[in-house]
C-alpha atoms as a PDB file:
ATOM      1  CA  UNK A   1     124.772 133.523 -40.321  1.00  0.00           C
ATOM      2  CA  UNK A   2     127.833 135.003 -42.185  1.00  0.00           C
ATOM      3  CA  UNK A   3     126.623 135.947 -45.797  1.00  0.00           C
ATOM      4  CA  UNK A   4     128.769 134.461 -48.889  1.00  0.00           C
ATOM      5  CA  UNK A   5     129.832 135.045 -52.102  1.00  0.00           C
ATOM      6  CA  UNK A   6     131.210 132.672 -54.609  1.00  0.00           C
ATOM      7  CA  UNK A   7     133.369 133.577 -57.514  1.00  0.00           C
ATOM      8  CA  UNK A   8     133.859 131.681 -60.797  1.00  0.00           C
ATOM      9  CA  UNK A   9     135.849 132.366 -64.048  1.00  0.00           C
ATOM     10  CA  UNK A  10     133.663 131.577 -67.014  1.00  0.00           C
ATOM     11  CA  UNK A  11     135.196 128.069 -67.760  1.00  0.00           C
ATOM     12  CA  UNK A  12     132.523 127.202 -65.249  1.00  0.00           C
ATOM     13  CA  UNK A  13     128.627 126.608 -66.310  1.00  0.00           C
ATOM     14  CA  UNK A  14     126.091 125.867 -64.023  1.00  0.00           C
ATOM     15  CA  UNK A  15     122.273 126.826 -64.810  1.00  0.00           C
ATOM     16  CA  UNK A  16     121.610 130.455 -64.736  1.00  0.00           C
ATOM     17  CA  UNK A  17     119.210 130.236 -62.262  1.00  0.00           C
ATOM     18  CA  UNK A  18     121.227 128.199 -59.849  1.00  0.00           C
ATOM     19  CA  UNK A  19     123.417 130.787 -60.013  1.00  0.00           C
ATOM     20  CA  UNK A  20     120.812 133.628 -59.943  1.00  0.00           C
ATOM     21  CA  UNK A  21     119.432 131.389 -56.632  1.00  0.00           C
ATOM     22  CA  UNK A  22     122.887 130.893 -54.831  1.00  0.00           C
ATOM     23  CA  UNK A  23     124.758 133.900 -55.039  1.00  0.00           C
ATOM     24  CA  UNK A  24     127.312 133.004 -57.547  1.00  0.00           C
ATOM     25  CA  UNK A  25     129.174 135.247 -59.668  1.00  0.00           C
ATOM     26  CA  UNK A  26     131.317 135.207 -62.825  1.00  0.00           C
ATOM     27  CA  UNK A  27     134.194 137.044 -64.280  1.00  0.00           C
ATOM     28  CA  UNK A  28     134.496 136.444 -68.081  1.00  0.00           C
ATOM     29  CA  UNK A  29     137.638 135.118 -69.628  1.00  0.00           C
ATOM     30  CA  UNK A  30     139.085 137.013 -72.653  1.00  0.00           C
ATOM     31  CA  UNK A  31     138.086 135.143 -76.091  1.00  0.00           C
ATOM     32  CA  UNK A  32     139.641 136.207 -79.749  1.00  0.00           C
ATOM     33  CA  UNK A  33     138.226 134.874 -82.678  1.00  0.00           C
ATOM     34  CA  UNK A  34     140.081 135.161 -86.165  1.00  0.00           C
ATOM     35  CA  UNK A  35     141.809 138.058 -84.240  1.00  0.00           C
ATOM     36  CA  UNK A  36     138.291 139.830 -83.160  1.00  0.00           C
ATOM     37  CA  UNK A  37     138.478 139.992 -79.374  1.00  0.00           C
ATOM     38  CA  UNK A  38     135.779 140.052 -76.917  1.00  0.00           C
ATOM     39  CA  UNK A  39     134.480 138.707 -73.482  1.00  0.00           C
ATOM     40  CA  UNK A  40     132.578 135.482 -72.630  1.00  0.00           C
ATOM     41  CA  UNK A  41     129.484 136.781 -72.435  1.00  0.00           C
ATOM     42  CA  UNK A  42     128.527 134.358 -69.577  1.00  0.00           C
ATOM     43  CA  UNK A  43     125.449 133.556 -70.771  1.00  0.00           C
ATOM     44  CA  UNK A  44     124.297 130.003 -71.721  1.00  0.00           C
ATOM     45  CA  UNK A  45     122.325 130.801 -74.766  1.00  0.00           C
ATOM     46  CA  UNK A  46     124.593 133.094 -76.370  1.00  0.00           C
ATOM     47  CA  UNK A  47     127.529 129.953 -75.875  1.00  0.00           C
ATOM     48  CA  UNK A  48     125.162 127.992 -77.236  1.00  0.00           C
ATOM     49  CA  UNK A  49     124.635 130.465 -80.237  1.00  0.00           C
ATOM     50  CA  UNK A  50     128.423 130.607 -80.459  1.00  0.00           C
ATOM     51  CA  UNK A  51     128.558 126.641 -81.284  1.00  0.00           C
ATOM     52  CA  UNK A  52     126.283 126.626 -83.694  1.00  0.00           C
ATOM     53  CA  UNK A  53     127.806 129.238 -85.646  1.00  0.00           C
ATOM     54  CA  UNK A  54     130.345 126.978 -87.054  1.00  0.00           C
ATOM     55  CA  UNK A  55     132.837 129.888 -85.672  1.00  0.00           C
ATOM     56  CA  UNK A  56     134.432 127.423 -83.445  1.00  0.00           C
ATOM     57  CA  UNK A  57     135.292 124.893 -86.110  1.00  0.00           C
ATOM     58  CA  UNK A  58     139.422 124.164 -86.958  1.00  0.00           C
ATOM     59  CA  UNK A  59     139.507 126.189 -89.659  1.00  0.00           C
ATOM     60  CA  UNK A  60     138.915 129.614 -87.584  1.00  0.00           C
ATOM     61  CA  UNK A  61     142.254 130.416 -85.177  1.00  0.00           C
ATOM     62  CA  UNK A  62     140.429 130.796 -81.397  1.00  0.00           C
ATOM     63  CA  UNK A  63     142.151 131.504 -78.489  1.00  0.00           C
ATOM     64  CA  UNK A  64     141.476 132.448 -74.785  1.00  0.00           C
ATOM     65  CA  UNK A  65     142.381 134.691 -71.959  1.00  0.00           C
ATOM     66  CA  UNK A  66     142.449 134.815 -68.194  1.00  0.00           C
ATOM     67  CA  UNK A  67     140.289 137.275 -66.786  1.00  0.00           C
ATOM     68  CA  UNK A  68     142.210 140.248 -66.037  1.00  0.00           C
ATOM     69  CA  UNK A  69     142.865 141.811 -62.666  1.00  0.00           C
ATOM     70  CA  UNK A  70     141.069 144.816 -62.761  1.00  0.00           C
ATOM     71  CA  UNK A  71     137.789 142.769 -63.526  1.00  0.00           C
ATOM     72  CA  UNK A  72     138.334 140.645 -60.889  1.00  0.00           C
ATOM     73  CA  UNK A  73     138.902 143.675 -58.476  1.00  0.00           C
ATOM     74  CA  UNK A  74     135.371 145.460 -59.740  1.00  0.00           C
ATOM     75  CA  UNK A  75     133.961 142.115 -58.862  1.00  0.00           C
ATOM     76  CA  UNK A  76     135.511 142.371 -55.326  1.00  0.00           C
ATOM     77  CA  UNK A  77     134.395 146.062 -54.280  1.00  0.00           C
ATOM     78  CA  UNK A  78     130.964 145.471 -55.590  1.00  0.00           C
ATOM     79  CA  UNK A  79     130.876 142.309 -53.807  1.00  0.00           C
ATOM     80  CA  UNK A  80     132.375 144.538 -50.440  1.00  0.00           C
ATOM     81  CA  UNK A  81     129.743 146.567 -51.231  1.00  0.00           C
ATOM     82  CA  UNK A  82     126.930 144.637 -51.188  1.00  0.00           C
ATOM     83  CA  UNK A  83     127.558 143.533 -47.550  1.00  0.00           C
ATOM     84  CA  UNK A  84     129.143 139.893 -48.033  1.00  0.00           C
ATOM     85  CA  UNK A  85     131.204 139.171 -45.089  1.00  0.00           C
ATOM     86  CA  UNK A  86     133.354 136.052 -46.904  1.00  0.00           C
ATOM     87  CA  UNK A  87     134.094 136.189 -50.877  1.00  0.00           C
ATOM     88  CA  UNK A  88     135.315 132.919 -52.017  1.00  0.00           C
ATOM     89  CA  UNK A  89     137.134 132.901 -55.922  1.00  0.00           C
ATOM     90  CA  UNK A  90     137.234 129.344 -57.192  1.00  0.00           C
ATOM     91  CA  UNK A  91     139.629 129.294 -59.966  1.00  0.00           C
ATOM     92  CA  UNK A  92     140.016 126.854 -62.934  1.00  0.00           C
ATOM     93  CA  UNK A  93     143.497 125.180 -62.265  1.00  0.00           C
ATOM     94  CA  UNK A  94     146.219 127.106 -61.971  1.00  0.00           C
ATOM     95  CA  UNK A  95     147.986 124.802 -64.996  1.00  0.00           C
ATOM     96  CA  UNK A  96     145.380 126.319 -67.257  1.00  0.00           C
ATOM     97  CA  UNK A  97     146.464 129.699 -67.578  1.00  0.00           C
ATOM     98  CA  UNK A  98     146.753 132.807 -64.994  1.00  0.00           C
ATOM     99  CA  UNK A  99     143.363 133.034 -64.042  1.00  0.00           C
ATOM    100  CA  UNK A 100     144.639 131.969 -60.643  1.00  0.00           C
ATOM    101  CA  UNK A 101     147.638 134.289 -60.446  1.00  0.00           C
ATOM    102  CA  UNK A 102     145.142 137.121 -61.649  1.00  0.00           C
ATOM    103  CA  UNK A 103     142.137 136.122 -58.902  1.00  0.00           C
ATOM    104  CA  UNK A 104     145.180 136.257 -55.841  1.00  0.00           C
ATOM    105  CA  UNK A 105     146.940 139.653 -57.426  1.00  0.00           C
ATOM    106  CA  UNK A 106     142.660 141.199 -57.057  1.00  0.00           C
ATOM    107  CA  UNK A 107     142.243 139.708 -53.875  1.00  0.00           C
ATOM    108  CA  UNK A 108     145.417 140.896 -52.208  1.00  0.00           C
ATOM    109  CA  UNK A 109     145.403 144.540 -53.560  1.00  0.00           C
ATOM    110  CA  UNK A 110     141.362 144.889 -52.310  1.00  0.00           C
ATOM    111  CA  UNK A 111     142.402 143.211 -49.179  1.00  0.00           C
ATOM    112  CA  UNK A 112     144.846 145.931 -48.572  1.00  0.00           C
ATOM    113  CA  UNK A 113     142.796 148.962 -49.587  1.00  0.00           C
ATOM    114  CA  UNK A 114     139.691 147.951 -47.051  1.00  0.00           C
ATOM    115  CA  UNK A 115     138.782 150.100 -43.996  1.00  0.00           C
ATOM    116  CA  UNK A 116     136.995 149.222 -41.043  1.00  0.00           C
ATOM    117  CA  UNK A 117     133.803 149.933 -42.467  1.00  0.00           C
ATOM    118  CA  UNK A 118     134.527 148.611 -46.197  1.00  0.00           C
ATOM    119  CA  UNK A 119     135.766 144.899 -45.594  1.00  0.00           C
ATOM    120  CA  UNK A 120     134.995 141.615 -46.366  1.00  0.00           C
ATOM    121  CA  UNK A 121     137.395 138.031 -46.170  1.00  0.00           C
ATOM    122  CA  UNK A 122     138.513 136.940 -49.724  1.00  0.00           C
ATOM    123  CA  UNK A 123     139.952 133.102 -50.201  1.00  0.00           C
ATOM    124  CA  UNK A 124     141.287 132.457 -53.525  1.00  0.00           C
ATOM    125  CA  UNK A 125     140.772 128.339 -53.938  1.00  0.00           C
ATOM    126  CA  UNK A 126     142.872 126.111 -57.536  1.00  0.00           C
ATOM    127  CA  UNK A 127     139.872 124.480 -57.924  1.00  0.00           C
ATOM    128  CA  UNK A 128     142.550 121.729 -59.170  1.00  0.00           C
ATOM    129  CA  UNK A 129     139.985 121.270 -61.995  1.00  0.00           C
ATOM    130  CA  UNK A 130     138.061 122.324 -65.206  1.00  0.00           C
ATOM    131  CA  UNK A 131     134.446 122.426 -66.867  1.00  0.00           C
ATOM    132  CA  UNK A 132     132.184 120.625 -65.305  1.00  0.00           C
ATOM    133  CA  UNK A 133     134.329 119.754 -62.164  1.00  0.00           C
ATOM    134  CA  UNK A 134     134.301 123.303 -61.555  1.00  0.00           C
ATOM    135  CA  UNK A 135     130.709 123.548 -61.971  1.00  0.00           C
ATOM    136  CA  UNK A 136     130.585 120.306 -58.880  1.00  0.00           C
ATOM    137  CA  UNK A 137     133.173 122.104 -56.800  1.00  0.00           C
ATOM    138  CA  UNK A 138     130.469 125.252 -56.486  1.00  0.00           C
ATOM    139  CA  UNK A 139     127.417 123.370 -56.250  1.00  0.00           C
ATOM    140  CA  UNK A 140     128.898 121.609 -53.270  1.00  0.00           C
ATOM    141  CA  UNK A 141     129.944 124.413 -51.878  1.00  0.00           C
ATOM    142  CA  UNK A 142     126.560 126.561 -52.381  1.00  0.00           C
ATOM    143  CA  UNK A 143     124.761 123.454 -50.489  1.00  0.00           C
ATOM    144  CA  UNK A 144     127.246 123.231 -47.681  1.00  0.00           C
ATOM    145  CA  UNK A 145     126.308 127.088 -47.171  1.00  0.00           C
ATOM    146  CA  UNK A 146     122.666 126.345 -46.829  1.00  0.00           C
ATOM    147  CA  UNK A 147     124.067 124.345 -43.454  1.00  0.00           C
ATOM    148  CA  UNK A 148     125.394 125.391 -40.279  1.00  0.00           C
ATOM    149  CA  UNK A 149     128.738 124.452 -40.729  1.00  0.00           C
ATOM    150  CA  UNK A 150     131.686 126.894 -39.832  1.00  0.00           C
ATOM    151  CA  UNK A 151     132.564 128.673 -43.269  1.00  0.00           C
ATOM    152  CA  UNK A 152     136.464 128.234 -42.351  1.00  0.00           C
ATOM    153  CA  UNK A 153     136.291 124.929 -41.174  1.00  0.00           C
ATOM    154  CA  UNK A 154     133.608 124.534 -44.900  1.00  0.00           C
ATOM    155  CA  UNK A 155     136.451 125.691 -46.954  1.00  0.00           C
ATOM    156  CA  UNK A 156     139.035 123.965 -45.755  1.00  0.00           C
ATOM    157  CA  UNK A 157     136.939 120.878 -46.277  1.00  0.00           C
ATOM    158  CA  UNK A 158     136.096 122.270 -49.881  1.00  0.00           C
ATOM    159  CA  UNK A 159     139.808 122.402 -50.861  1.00  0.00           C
ATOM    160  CA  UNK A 160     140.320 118.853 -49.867  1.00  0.00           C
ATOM    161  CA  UNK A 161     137.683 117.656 -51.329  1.00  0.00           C
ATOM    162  CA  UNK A 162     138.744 119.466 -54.329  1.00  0.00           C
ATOM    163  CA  UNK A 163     142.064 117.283 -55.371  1.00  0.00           C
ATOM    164  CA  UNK A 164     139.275 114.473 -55.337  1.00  0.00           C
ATOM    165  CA  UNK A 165     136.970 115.543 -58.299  1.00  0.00           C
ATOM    166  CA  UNK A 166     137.210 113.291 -61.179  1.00  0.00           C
ATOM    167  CA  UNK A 167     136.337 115.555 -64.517  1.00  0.00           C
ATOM    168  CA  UNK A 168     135.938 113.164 -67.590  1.00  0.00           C
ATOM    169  CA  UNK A 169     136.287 114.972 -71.255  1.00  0.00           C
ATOM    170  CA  UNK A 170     134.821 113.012 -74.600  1.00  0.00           C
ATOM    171  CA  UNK A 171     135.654 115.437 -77.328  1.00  0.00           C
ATOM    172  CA  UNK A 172     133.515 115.107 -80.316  1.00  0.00           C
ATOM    173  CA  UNK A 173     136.657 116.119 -82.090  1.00  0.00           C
ATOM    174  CA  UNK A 174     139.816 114.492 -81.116  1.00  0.00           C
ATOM    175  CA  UNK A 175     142.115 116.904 -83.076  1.00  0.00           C
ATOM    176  CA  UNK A 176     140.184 120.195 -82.016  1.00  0.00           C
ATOM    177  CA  UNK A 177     140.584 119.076 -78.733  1.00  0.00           C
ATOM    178  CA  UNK A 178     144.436 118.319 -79.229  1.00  0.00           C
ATOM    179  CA  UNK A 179     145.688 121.641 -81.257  1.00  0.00           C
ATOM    180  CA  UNK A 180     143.668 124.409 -79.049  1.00  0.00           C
ATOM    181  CA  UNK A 181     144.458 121.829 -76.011  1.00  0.00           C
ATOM    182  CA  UNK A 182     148.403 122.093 -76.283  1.00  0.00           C
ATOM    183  CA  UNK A 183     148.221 125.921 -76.302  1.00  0.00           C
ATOM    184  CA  UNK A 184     147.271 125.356 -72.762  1.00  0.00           C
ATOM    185  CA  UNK A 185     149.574 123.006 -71.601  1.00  0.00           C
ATOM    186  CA  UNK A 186     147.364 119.632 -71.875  1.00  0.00           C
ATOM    187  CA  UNK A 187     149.795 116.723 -73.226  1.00  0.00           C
ATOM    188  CA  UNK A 188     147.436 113.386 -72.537  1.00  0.00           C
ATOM    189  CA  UNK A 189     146.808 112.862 -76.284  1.00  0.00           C
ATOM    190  CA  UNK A 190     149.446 112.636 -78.740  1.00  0.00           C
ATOM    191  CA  UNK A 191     149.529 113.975 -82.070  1.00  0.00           C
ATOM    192  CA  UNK A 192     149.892 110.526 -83.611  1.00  0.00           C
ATOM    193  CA  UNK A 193     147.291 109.273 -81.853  1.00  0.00           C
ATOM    194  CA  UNK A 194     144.835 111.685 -82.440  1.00  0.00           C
ATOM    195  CA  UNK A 195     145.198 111.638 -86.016  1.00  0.00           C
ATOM    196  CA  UNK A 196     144.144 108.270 -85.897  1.00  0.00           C
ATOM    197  CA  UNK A 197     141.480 108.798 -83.604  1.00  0.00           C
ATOM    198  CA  UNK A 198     140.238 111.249 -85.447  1.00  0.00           C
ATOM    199  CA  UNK A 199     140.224 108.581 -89.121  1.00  0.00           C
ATOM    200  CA  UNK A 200     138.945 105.497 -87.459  1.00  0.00           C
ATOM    201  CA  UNK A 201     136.051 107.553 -84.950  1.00  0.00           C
ATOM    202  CA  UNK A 202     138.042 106.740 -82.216  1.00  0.00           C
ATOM    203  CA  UNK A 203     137.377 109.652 -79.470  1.00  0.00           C
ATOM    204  CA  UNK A 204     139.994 109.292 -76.026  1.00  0.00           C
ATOM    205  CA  UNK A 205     138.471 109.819 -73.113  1.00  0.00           C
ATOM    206  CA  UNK A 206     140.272 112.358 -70.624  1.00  0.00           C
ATOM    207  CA  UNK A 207     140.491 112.681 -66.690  1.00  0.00           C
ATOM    208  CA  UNK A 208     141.002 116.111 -65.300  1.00  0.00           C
ATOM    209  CA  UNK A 209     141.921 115.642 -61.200  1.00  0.00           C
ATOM    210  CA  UNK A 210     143.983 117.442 -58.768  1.00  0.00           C
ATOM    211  CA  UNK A 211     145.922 119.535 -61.461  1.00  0.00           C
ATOM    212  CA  UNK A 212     146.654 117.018 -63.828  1.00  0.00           C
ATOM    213  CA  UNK A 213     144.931 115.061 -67.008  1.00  0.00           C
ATOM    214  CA  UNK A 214     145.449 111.989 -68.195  1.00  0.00           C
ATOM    215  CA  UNK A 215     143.616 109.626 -70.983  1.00  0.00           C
ATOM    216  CA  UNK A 216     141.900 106.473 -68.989  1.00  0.00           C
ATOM    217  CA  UNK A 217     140.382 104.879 -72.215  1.00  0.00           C
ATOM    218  CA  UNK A 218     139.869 105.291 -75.951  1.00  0.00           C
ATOM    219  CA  UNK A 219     136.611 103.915 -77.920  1.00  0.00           C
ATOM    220  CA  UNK A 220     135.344 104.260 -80.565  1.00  0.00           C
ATOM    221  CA  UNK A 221     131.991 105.734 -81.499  1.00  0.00           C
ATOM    222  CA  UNK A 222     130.640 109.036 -79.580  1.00  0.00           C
ATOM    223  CA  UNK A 223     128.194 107.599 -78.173  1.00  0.00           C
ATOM    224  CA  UNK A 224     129.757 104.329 -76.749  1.00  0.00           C
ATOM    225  CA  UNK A 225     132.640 106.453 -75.221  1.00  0.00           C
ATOM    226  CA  UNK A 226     129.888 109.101 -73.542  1.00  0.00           C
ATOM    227  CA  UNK A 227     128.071 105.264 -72.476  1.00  0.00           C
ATOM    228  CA  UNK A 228     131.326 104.280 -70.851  1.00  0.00           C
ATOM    229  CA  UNK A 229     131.893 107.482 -69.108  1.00  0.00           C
ATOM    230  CA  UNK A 230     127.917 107.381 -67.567  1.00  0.00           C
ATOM    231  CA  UNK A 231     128.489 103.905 -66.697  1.00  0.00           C
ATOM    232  CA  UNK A 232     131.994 104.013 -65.576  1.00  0.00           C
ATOM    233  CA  UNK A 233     130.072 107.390 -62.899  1.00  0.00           C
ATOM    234  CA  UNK A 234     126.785 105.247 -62.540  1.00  0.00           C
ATOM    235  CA  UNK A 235     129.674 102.516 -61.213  1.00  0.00           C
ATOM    236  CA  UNK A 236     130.671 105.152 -58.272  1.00  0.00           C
ATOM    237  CA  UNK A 237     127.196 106.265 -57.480  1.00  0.00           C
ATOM    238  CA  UNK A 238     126.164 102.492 -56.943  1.00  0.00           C
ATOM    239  CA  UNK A 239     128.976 101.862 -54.734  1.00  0.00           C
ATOM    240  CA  UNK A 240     128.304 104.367 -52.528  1.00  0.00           C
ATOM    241  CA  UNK A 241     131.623 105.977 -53.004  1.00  0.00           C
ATOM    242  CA  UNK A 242     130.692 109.970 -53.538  1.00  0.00           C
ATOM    243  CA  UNK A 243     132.170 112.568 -51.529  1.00  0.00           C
ATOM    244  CA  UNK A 244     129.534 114.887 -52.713  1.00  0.00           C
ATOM    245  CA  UNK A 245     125.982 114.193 -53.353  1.00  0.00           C
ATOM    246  CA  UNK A 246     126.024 115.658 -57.138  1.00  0.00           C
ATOM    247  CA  UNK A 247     126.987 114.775 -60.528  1.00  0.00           C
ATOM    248  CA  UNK A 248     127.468 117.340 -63.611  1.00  0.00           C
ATOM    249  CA  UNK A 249     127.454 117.159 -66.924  1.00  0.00           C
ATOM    250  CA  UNK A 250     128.429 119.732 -69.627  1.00  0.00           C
ATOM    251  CA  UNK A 251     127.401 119.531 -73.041  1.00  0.00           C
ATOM    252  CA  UNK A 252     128.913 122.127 -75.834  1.00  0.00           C
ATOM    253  CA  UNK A 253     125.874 121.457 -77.749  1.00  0.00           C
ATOM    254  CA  UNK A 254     121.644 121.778 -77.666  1.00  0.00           C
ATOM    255  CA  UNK A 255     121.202 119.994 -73.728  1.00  0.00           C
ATOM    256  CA  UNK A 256     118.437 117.746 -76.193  1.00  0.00           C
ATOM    257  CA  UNK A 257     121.160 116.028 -78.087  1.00  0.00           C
ATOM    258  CA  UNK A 258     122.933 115.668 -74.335  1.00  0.00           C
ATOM    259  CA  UNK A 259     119.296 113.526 -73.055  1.00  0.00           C
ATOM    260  CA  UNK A 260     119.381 111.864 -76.330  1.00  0.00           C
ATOM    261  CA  UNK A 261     122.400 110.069 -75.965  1.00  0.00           C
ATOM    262  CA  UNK A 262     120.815 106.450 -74.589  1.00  0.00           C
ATOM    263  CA  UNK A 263     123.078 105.878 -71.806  1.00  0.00           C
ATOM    264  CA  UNK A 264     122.071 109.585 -70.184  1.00  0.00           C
ATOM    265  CA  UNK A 265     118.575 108.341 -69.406  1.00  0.00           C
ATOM    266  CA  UNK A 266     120.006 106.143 -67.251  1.00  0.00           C
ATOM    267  CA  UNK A 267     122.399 107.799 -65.303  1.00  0.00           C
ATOM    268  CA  UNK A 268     119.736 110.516 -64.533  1.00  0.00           C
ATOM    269  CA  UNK A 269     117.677 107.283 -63.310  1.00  0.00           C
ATOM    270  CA  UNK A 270     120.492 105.987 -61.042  1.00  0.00           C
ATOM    271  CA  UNK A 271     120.962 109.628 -59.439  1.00  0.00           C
ATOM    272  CA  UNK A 272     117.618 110.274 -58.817  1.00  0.00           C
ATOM    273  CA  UNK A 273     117.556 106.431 -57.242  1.00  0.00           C
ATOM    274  CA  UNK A 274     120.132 106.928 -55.115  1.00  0.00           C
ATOM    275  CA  UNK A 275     119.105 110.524 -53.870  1.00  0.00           C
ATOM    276  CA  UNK A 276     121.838 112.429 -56.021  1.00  0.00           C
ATOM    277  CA  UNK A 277     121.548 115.792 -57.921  1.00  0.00           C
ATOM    278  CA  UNK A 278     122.252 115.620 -61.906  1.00  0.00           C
ATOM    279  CA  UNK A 279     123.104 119.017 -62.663  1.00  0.00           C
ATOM    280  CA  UNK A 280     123.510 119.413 -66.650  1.00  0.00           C
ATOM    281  CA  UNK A 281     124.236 122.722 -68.723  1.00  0.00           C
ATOM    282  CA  UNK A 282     125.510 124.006 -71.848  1.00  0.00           C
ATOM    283  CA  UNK A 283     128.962 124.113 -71.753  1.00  0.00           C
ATOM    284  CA  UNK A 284     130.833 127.172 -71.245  1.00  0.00           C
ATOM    285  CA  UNK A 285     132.586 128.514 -74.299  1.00  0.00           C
ATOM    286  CA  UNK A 286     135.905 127.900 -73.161  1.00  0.00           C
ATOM    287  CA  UNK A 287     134.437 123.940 -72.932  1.00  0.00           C
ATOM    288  CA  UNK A 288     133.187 124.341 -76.724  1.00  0.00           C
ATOM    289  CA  UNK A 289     136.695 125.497 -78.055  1.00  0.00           C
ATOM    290  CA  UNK A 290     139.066 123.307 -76.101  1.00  0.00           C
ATOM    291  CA  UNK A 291     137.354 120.476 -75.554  1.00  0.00           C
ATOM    292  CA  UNK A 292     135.502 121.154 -79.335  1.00  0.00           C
ATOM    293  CA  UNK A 293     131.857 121.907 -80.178  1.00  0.00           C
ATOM    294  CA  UNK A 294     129.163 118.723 -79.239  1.00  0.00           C
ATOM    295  CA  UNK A 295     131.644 117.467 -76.650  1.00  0.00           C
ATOM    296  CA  UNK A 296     130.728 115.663 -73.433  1.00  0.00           C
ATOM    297  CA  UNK A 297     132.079 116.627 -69.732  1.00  0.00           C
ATOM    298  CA  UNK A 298     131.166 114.623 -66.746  1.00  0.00           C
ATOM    299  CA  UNK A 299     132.107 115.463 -63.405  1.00  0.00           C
ATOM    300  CA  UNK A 300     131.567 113.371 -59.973  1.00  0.00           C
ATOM    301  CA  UNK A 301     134.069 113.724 -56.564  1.00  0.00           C
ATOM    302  CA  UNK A 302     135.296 110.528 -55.542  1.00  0.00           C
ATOM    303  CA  UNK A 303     138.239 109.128 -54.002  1.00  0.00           C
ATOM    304  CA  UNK A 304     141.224 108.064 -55.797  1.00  0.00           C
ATOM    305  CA  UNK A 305     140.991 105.093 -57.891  1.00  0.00           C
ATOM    306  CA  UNK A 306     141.566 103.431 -61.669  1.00  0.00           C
ATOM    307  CA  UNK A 307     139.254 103.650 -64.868  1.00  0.00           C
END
């Protein structure tokens, strides 16, 4: 059976473990905080230690980087070296920066520089999502490896599948989420509107699928709009109308506020009913400062269809 290797930028969180278990790998995006640079350090806790710093907040200036080639190329030899025979790079959207752009520039320059006895086949994939949609897109893939299934004919499937992954964002702060949100090209909220979203507790509610975002609701309270987002995924589950058997959920916050959150309980209830994997994590930091700190994303792959 060939042996496989998945690559992730650091937008992505999945548990530690399931990546420790499943052979994937990350290469940390670039973060600057009140002009002090540093890597992600890809590493739940230390996100988690991050948000609760109250560095993240509106009044700090945070920005973000693509990883940069030469990290993604170290990746790649080591990688070669270890004896993988495909390398797949799953890339947050290629709207959201030049993360993809960087992966393809690594891939094709290590491609070139093999040798018969140093060589390996590296895919670069647009995940043609964010967050926790990137977290689904590599837990389906890691459990379509545990299968028989031809890893060309897998990947192929993987990229179609991918334009169907629904990622829904509930930002615990509507104008966070707006002003760090433009600097990378997101334009479903308006200024206008999140001001007032932002004075009357009104958070939107954000889809993230096949390249593009758009806002499918607005409620207000936290918690009802996180309620509406469970149900509105409970909905698909019940209907049989998954293209993968998983569901995952980001939180930029402690995972116990996540379970706290009454309608949570339930949609854990309804996946385990129906035979489907809940897969919840810290967010990654990128999730904290775009999407702001205590934010909800949701992810589930389903076909096309309206809020």
């Amino acid at each position: 059976m060939p042996k496989v290797a998945l690559v992730v930028d650091s937008v992505c969180a999945l548990p530690p473990q399931f990546m420790r278990d499943f052979h994937i790998y990350q290469v940390p995006i670039g973060i600057e905080i009140d002009g002090e640079p540093f890597s992600d350090p890809c590493h739940d806790q230390q996100a988690l230690a991050l948000f609760e710093s109250g560095r993240l907040t509106r009044k700090h200036s945070v920005t973000t980087s693509a990883p940069s080639v030469e990290a993604f190329q170290s990746l790649l030899w080591q990688l070669v070296d270890d004896g993988y025979d495909y390398i797949w790079i799953q890339t947050v959207n290629r709207g959201q920066g030049l993360t993809y752009d960087h992966a393809n520039e690594a891939a094709s320059t290590v491609t070139r520089r093999m040798t018969p006895t140093r060589k390996a086949v590296i895919r670069v994939m647009d995940s043609r999502t964010v967050f926790a949609g990137q977290a689904l897109l590599a837990a389906e893939t890691v459990r379509r490896l545990q299968t028989d299934e031809d890893p060309v004919a897998m990947r192929r499937a993987l990229d179609v599948m991918s334009a169907k992954v629904h990622t829904y964002v509930i930002p615990r702060s509507p104008l966070i989420a707006l002003e760090r949100s433009k600097t990378r090209g997101e334009r479903s909220v308006k200024w206008s509107q999140a001001l007032v979203a932002n004075t009357l507790g009104i958070h939107p509610i954000l889809c993230v699928v096949n390249d593009n975002s758009e806002q499918v609701a607005k409620i207000r309270g936290f918690t009802a709009a996180a309620d509406a987002v469970f149900s509105h995924v409970e909905s698909r589950i019940t209907a049989e109308l998954l293209l993968s058997p998983m569901v995952t959920v980001n939180y930029s916050g402690p995972l116990a506020e996540l379970r706290a959150l009454p309608a949570y309980s339930r949609l854990a209830d309804t996946c385990a009913k129906h035979h489907v994997q809940l897969i919840s994590n810290i967010a990654s930091v990128a999730g904290g400062i775009y999407g702001s700190v205590g934010s909800v994303m949701v992810a589930v792959a389903t076909p096309a269809h309206k809020w």
